[in-house]
C-alpha atoms as a PDB file:
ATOM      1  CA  UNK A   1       0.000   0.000   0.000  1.00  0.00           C
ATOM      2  CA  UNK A   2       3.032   2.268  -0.229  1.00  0.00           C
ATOM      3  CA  UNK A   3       2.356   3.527   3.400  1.00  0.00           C
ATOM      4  CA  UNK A   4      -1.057   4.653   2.420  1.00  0.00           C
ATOM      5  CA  UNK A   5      -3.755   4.051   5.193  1.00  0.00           C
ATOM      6  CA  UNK A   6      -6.713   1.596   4.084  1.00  0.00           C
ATOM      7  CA  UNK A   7      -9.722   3.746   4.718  1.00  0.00           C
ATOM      8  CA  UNK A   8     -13.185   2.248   6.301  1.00  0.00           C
ATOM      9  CA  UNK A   9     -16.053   3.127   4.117  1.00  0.00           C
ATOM     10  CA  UNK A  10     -19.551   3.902   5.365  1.00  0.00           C
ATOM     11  CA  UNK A  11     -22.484   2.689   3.892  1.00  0.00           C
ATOM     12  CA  UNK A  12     -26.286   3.417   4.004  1.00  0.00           C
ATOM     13  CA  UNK A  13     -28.583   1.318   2.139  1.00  0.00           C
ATOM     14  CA  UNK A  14     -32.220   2.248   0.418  1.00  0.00           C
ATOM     15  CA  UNK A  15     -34.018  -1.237   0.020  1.00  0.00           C
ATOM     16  CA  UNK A  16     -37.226  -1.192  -2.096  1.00  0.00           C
ATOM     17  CA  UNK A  17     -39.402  -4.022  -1.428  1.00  0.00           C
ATOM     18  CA  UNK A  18     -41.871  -4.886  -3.963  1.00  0.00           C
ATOM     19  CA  UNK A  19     -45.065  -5.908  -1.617  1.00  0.00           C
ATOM     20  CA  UNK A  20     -46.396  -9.327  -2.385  1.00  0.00           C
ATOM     21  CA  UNK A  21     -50.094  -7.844  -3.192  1.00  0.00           C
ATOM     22  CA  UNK A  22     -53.187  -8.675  -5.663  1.00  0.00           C
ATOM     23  CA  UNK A  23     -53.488  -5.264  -6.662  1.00  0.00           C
ATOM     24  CA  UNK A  24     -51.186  -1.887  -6.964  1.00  0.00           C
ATOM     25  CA  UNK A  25     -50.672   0.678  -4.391  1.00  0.00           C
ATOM     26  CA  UNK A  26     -53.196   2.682  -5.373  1.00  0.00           C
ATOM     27  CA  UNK A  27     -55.695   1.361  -8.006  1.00  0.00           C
ATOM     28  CA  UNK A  28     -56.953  -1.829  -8.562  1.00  0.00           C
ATOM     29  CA  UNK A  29     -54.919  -3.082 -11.441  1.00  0.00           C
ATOM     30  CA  UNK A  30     -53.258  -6.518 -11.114  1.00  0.00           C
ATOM     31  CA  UNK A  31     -49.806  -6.975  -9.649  1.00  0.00           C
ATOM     32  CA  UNK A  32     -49.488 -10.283 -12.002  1.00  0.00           C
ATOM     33  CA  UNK A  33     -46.841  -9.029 -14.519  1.00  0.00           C
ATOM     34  CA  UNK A  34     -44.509 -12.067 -15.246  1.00  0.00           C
ATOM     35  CA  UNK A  35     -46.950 -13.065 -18.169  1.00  0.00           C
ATOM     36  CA  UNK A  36     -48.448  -9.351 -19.146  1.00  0.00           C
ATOM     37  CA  UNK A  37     -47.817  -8.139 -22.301  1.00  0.00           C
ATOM     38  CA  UNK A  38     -46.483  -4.515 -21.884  1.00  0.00           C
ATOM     39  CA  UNK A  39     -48.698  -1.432 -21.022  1.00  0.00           C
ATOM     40  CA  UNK A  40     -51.900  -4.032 -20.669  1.00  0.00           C
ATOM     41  CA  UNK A  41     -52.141  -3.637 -16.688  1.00  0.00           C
ATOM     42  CA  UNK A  42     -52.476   0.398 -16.505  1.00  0.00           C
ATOM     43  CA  UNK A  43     -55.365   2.399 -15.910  1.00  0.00           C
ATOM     44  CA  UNK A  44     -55.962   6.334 -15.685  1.00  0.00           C
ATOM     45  CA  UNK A  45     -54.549   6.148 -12.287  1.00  0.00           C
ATOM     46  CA  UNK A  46     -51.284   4.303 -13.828  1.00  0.00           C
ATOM     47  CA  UNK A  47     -50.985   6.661 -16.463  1.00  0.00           C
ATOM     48  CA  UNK A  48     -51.608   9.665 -14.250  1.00  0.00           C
ATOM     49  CA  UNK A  49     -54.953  10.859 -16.123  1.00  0.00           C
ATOM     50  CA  UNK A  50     -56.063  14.230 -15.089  1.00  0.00           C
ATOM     51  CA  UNK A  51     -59.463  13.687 -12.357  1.00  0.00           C
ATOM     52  CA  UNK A  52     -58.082  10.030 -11.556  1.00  0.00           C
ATOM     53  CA  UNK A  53     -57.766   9.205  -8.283  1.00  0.00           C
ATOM     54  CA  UNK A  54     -55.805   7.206  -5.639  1.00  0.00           C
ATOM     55  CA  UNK A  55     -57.206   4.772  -3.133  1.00  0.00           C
ATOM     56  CA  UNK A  56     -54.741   3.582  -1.078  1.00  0.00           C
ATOM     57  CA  UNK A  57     -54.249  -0.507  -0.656  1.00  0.00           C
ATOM     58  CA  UNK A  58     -55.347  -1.726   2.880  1.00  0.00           C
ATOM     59  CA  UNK A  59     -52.915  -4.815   2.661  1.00  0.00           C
ATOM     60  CA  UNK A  60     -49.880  -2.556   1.228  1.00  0.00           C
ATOM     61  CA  UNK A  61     -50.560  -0.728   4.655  1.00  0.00           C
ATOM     62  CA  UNK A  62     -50.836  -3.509   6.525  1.00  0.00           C
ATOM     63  CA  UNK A  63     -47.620  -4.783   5.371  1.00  0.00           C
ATOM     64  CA  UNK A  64     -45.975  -1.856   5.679  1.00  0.00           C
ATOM     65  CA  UNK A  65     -46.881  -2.082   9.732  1.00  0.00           C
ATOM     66  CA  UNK A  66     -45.739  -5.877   9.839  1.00  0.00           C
ATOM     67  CA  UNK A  67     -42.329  -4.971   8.374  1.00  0.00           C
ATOM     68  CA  UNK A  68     -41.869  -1.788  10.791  1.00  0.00           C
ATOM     69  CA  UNK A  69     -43.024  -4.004  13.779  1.00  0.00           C
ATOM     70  CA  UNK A  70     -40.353  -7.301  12.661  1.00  0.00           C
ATOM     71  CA  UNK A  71     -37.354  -4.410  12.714  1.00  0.00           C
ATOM     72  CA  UNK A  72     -38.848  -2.603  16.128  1.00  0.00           C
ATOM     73  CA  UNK A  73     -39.904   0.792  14.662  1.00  0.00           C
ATOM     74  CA  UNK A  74     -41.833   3.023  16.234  1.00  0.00           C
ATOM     75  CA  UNK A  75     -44.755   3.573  13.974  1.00  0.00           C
ATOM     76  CA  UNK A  76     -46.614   6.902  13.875  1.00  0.00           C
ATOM     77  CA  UNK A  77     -49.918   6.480  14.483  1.00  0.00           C
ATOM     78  CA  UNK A  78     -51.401   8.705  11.278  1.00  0.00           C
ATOM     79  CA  UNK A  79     -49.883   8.764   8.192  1.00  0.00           C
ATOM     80  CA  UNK A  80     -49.096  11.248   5.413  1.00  0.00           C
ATOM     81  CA  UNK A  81     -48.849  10.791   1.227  1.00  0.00           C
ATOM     82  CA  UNK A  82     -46.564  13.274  -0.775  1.00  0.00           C
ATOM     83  CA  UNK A  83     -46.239  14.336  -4.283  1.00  0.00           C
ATOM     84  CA  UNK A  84     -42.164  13.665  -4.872  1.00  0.00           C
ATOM     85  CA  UNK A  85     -41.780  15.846  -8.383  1.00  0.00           C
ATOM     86  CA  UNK A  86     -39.609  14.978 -11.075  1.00  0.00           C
ATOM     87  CA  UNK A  87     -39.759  15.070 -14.651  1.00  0.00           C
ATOM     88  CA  UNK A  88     -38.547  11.547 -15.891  1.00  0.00           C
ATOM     89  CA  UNK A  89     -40.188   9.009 -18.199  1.00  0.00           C
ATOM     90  CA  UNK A  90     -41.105   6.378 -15.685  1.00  0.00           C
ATOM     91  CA  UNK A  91     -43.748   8.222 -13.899  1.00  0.00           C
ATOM     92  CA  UNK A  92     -45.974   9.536 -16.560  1.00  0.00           C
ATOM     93  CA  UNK A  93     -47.754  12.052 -13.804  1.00  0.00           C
ATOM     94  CA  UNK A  94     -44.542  14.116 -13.243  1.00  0.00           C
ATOM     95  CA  UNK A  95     -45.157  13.236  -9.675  1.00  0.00           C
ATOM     96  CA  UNK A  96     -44.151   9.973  -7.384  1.00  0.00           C
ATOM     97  CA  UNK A  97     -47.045   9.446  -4.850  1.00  0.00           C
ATOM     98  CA  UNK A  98     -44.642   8.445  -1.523  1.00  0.00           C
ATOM     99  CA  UNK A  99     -44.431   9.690   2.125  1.00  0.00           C
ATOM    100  CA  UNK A 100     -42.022  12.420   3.364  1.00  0.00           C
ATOM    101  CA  UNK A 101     -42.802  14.774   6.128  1.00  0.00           C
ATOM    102  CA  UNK A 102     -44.932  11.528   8.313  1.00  0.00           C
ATOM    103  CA  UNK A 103     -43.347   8.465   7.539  1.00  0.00           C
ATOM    104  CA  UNK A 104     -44.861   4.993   7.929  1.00  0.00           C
ATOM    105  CA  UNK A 105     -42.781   4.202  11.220  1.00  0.00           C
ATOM    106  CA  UNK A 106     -39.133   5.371  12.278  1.00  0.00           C
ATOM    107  CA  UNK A 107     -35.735   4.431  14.707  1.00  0.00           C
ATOM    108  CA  UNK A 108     -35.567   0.708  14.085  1.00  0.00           C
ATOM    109  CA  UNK A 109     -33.140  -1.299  13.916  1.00  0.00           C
ATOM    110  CA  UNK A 110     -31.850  -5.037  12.924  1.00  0.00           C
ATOM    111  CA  UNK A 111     -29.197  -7.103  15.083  1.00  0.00           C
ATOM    112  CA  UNK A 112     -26.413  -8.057  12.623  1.00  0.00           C
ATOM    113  CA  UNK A 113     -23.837  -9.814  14.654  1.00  0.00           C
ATOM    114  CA  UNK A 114     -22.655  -7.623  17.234  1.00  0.00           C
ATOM    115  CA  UNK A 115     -23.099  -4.407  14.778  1.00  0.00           C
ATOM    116  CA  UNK A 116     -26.682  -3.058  15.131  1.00  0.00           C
ATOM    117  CA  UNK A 117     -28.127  -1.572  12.332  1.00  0.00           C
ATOM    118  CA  UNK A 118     -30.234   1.273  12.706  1.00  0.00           C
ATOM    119  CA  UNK A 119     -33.531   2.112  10.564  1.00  0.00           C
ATOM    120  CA  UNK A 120     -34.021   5.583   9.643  1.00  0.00           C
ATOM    121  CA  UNK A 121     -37.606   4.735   8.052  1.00  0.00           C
ATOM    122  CA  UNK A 122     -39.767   2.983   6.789  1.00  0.00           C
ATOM    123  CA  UNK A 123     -42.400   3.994   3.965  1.00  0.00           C
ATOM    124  CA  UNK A 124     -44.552   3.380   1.240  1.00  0.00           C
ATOM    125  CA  UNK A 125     -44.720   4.881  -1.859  1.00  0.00           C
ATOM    126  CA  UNK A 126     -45.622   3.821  -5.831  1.00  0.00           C
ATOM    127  CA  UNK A 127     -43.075   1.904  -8.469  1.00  0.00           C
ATOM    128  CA  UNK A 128     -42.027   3.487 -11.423  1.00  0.00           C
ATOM    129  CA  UNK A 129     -42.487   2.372 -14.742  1.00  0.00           C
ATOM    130  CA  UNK A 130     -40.117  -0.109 -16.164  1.00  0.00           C
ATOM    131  CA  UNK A 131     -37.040   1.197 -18.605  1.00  0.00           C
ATOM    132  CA  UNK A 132     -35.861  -1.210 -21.338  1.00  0.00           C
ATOM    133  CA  UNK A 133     -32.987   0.326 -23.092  1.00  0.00           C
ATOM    134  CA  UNK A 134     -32.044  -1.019 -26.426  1.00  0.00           C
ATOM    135  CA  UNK A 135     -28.707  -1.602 -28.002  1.00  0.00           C
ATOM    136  CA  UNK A 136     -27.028  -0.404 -24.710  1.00  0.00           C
ATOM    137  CA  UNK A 137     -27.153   0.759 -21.216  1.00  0.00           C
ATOM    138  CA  UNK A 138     -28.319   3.717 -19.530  1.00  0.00           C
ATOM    139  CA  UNK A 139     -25.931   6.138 -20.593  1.00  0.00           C
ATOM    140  CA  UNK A 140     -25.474   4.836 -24.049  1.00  0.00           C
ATOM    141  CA  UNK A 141     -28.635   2.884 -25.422  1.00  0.00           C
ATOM    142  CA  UNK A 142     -29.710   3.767 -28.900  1.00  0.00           C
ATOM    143  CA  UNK A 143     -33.687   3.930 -27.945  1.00  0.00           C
ATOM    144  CA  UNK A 144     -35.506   3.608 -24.965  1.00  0.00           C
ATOM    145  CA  UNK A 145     -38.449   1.654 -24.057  1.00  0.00           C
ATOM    146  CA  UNK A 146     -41.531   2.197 -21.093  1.00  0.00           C
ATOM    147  CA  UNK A 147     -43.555  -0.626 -19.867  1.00  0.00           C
ATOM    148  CA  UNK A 148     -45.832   1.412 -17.410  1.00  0.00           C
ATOM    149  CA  UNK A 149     -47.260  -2.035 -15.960  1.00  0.00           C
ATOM    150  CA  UNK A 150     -45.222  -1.998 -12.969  1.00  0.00           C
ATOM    151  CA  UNK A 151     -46.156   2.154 -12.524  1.00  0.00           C
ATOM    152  CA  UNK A 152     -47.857   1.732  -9.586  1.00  0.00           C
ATOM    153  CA  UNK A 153     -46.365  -1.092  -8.075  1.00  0.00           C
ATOM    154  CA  UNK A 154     -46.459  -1.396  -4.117  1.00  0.00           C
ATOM    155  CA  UNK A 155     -43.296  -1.039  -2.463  1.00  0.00           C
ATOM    156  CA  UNK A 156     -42.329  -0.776   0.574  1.00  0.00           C
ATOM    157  CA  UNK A 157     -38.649   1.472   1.558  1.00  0.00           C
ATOM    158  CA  UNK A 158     -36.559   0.852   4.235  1.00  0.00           C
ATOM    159  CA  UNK A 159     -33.845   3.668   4.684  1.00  0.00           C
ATOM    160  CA  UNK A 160     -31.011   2.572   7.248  1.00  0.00           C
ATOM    161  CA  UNK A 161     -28.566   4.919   9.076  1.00  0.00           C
ATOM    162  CA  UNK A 162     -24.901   4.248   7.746  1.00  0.00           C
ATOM    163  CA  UNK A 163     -24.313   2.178  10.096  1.00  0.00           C
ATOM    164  CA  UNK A 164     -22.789  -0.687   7.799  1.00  0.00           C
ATOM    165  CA  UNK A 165     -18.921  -0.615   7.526  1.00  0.00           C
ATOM    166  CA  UNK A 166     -17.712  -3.210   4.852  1.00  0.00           C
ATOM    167  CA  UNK A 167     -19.463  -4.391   1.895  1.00  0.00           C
ATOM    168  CA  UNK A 168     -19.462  -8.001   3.066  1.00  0.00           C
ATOM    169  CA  UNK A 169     -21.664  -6.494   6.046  1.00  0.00           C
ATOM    170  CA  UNK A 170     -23.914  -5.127   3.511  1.00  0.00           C
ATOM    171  CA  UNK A 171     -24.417  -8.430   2.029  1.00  0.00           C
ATOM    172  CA  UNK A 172     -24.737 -10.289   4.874  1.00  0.00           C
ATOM    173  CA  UNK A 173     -27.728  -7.654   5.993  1.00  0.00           C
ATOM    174  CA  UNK A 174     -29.867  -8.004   2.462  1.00  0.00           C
ATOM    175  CA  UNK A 175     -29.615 -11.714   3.016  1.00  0.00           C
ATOM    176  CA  UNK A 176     -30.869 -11.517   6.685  1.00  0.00           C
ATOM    177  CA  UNK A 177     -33.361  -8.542   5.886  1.00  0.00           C
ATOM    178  CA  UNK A 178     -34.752 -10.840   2.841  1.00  0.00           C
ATOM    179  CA  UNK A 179     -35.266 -14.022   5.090  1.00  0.00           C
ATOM    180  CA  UNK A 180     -37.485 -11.666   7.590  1.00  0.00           C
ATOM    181  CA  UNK A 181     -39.471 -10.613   4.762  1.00  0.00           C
ATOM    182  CA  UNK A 182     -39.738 -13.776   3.146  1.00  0.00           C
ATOM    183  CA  UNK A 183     -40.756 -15.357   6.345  1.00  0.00           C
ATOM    184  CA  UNK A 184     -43.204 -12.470   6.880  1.00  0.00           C
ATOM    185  CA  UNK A 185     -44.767 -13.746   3.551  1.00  0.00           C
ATOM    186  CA  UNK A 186     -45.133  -9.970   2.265  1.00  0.00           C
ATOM    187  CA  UNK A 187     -42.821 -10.008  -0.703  1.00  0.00           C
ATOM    188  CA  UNK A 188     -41.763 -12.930  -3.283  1.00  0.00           C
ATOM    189  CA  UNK A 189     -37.781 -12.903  -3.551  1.00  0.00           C
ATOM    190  CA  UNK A 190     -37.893 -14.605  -6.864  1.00  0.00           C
ATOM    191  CA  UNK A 191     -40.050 -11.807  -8.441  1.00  0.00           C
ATOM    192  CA  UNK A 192     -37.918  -9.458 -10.860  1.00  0.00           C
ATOM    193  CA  UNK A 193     -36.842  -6.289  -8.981  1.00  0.00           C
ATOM    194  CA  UNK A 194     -38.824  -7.586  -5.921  1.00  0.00           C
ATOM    195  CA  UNK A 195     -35.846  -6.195  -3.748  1.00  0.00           C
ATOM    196  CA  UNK A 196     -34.073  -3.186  -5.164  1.00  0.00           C
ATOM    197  CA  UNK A 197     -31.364  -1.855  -3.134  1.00  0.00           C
ATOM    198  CA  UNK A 198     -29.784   2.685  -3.596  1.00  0.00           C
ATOM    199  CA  UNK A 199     -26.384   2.424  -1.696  1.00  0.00           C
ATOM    200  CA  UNK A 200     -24.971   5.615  -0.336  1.00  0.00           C
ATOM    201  CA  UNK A 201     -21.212   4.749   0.349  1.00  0.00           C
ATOM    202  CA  UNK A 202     -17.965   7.299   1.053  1.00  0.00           C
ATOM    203  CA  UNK A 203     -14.755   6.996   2.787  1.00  0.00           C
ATOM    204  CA  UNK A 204     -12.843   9.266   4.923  1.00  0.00           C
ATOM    205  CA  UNK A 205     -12.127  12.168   3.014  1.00  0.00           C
ATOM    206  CA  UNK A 206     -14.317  11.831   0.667  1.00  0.00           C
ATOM    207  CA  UNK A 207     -18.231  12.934  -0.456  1.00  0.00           C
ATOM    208  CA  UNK A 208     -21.251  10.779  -0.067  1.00  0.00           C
ATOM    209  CA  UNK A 209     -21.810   8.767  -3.434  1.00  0.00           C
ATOM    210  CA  UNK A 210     -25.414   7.025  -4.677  1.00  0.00           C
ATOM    211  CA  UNK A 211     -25.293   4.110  -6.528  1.00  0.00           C
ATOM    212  CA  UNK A 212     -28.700   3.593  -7.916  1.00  0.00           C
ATOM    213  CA  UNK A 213     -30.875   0.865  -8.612  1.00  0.00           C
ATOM    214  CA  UNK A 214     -29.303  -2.657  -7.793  1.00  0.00           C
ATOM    215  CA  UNK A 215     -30.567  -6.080  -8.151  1.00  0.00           C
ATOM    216  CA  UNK A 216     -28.935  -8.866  -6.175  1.00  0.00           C
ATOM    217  CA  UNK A 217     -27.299  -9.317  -3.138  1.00  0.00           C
ATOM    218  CA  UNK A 218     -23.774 -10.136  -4.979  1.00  0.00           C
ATOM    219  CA  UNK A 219     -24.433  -7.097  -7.296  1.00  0.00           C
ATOM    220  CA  UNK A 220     -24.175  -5.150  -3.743  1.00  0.00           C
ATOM    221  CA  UNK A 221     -21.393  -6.209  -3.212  1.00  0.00           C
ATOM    222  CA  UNK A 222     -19.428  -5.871  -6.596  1.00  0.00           C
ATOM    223  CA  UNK A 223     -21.019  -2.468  -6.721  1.00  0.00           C
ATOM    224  CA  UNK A 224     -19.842  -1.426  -3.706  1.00  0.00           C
ATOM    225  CA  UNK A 225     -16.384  -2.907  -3.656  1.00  0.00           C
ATOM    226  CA  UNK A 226     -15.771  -0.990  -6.932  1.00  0.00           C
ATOM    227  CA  UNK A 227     -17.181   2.191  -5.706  1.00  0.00           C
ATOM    228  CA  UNK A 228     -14.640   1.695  -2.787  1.00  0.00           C
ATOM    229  CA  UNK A 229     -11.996   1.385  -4.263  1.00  0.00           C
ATOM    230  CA  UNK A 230     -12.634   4.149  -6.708  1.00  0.00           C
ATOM    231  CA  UNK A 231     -12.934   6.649  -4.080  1.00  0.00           C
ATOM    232  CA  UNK A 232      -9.997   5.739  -2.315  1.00  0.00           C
ATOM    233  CA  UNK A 233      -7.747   6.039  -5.033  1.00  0.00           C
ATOM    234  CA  UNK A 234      -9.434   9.542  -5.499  1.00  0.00           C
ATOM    235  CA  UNK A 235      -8.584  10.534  -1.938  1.00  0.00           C
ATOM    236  CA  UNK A 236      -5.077   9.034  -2.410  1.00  0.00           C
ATOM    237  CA  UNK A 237      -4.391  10.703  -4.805  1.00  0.00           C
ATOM    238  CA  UNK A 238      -5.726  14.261  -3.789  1.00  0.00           C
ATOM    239  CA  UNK A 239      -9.296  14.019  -5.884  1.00  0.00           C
ATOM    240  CA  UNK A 240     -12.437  15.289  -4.936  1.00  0.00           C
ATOM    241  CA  UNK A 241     -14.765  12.309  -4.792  1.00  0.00           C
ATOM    242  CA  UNK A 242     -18.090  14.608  -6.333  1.00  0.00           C
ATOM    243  CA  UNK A 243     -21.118  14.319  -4.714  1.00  0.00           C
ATOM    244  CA  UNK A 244     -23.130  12.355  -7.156  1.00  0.00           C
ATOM    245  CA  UNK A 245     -25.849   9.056  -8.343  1.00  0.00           C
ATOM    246  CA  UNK A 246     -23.810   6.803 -10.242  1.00  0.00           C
ATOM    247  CA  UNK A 247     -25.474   3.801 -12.051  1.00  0.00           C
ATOM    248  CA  UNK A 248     -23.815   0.589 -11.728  1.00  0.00           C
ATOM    249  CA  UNK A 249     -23.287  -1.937 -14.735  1.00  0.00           C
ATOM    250  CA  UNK A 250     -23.855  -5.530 -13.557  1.00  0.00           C
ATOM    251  CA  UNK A 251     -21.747  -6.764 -16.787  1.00  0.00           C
ATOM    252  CA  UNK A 252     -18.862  -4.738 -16.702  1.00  0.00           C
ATOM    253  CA  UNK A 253     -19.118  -4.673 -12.792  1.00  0.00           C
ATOM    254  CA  UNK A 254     -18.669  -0.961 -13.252  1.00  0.00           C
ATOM    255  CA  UNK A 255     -20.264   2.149 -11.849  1.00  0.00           C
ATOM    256  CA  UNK A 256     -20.518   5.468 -13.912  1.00  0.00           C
ATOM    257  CA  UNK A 257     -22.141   8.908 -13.104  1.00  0.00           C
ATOM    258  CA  UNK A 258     -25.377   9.416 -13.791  1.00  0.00           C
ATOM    259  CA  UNK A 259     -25.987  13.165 -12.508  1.00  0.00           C
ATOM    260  CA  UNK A 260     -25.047  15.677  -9.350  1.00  0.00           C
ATOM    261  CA  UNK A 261     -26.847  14.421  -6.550  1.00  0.00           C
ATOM    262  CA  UNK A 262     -29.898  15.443  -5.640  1.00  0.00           C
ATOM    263  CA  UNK A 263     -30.700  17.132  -2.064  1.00  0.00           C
ATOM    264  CA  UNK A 264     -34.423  16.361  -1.212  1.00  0.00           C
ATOM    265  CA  UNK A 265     -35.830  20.091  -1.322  1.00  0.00           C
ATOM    266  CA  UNK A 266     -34.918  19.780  -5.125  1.00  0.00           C
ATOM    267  CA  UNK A 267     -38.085  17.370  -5.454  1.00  0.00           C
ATOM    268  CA  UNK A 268     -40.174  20.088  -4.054  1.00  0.00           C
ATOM    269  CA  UNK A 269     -42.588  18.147  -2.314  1.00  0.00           C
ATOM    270  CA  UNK A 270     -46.018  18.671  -1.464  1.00  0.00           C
ATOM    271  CA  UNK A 271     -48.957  16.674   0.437  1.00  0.00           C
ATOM    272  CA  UNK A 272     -51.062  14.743  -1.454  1.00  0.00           C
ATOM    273  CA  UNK A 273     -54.612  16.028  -1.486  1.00  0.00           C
ATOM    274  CA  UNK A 274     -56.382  13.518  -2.768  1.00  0.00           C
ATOM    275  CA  UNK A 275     -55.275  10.701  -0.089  1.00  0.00           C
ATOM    276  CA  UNK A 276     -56.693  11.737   3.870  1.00  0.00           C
ATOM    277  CA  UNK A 277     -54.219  12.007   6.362  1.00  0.00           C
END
C-alpha cells in the first residue's frame, strides 16, 4: 500500500421491497406481470390521467406495519402521502405518490452480529415504470423503451442509518433482511426487482456517493467494492470524490455517473390532497 492508510467506508442502504399484493398501491390493477404483455395492466390512475384518483391498498398498509413491527420501529400512528416531483419518463404524472414529512414508522433497527443496524424509516410509496434500453445501457442505449405495468407497483422502503462498515456487512444484511421478509410472507424474492437496493457509500475524506438501482445481493457487493476502491484512489491521490448518483453496470461490474446528486428540497414536495391524512 506504499504507506497509504486503508480507509473504512460507510455505507447506508435504500431497500425497495416490492409488496407481495393482488393489486397496486393505489388502483386496482393486477400486480401479475410475469406473463403481461407490456402497457396491458395500466389504468388512468397508472398513467396519471387528469381527475383520476388514488385509493390507497389496505394490505400494502398492513404490510408496511408488519415490516416496521419485525425491525422494532416506532410507527406513527397517522400517516401522510406526498407528491415527490420529477420530470422523468417512468412516472408519466410528473409526480411519485410516496411519504415524506410523516413516515410509515421510524428508529428501528436489525441485530447483525454484534453491529446493530439502525432504521431511519420505513415507507410506502408507488413503483415506477419499467425502462428497457435497447442496443445499450443507460448512458449509451440507442432507444428507450416504457412498460408502465409496474407504474404503480407497491413497495415498501426501508432507509437505514450508515451504520454498515464493509461491503461483506452489507451483504450479509440483504440476506438476513430478505429471510425476515420472506418469512413475513409480504414479498416474493424470486419476483424481478422484488428487492431493489440505492447504496450511499464514502470513505474518509471523501463525499457521499449514490449508486442507484441494484438487483442482487452479490451485485451489492461488486457495486460497492468498486465504488470503494474508486474513491480511495481519489482521496489518495488528492481528488475530490463529487457528490453524485452513479449507475452501476452488472456486466462490466462498473459504476458510472449518472448526474449531481440530488438534495431532497430539489423534489419540491407537497402533500397529497387527494389521499386523507
Amino acid at each position: 500500500m506504499g504507506g497509504r492508510a486503508v480507509m473504512k467506508a460507510k455505507i447506508g442502504l435504500e431497500i425497495h421491497v416490492q409488496l407481495n399484493t393482488r393489486s397496486k398501491l393505489f388502483c386496482s390493477c393486477s400486480t401479475d406481470l410475469d406473463e403481461a404483455a407490456p402497457n396491458t395492466l395500466v389504468c388512468p390512475i397508472c398513467l396519471g390521467y387528469p381527475g383520476s384518483k388514488p385509493v390507497l391498498n389496505r394490505k400494502a398498509l398492513e404490510y408496511g406495519i408488519t415490516i416496521a413491527k419485525a425491525l422494532e420501529s416506532r410507527i406513527h400512528p397517522f400517516i401522510r402521502f406526498s407528491r415527490k416531483n420529477y420530470f422523468y419518463p417512468d412516472m408519466a404524472k410528473n409526480f411519485q405518490i410516496t411519504q415524506y414529512e410523516i413516515p410509515l414508522a421510524q428508529e428501528g433497527h436489525l441485530q447483525l452480529g454484534d453491529n446493530q443496524i439502525g432504521i431511519t424509516r420505513i415507507h410506502l410509496e408507488e413503483d415506477p415504470a419499467k425502462l428497457m434500453h435497447v442496443g445499450g445501457s443507460i448512458t449509451n442505449a440507442r432507444e428507450t423503451l416504457i412498460d408502465y405495468n409496474r407504474a404503480g407497483m407497491p413497495l415498501v422502503e426501508i432507509v437505514t442509518e450508515p451504520d454498515i462498515g464493509s461491503t461483506e456487512e452489507a451483504r450479509d444484511f440483504l440476506k438476513k433482511l430478505s429471510l425476515i421478509l420472506e418469512h413475513l410472507g409480504v414479498y416474493d424474492p424470486s419476483g424481478e426487482g422484488s428487492l431493489r437496493i440505492d447504496a450511499n457509500v464514502s470513505v474518509e475524506g471523501g463525499n457521499r456517493v449514490e449508486v442507484k438501482n441494484i438487483t442482487g445481493f452479490r451485485n451489492v457487493e461488486k457495486a460497492l467494492n468498486y465504488e470503494v476502491v474508486r474513491q480511495q484512489s481519489a482521496v489518495n491521490m488528492g481528488l475530490p470524490v463529487v457528490r453524485e448518483t452513479r449507475h452501476f453496470d452488472a456486466e462490466t461490474g462498473v459504476t458510472s455517473s449518472l448526474r449531481l446528486k440530488e438534495e431532497e428540497d430539489d423534489y419540491g414536495y407537497i402533500a397529497e390532497p387527494d389521499l386523507p391524512q
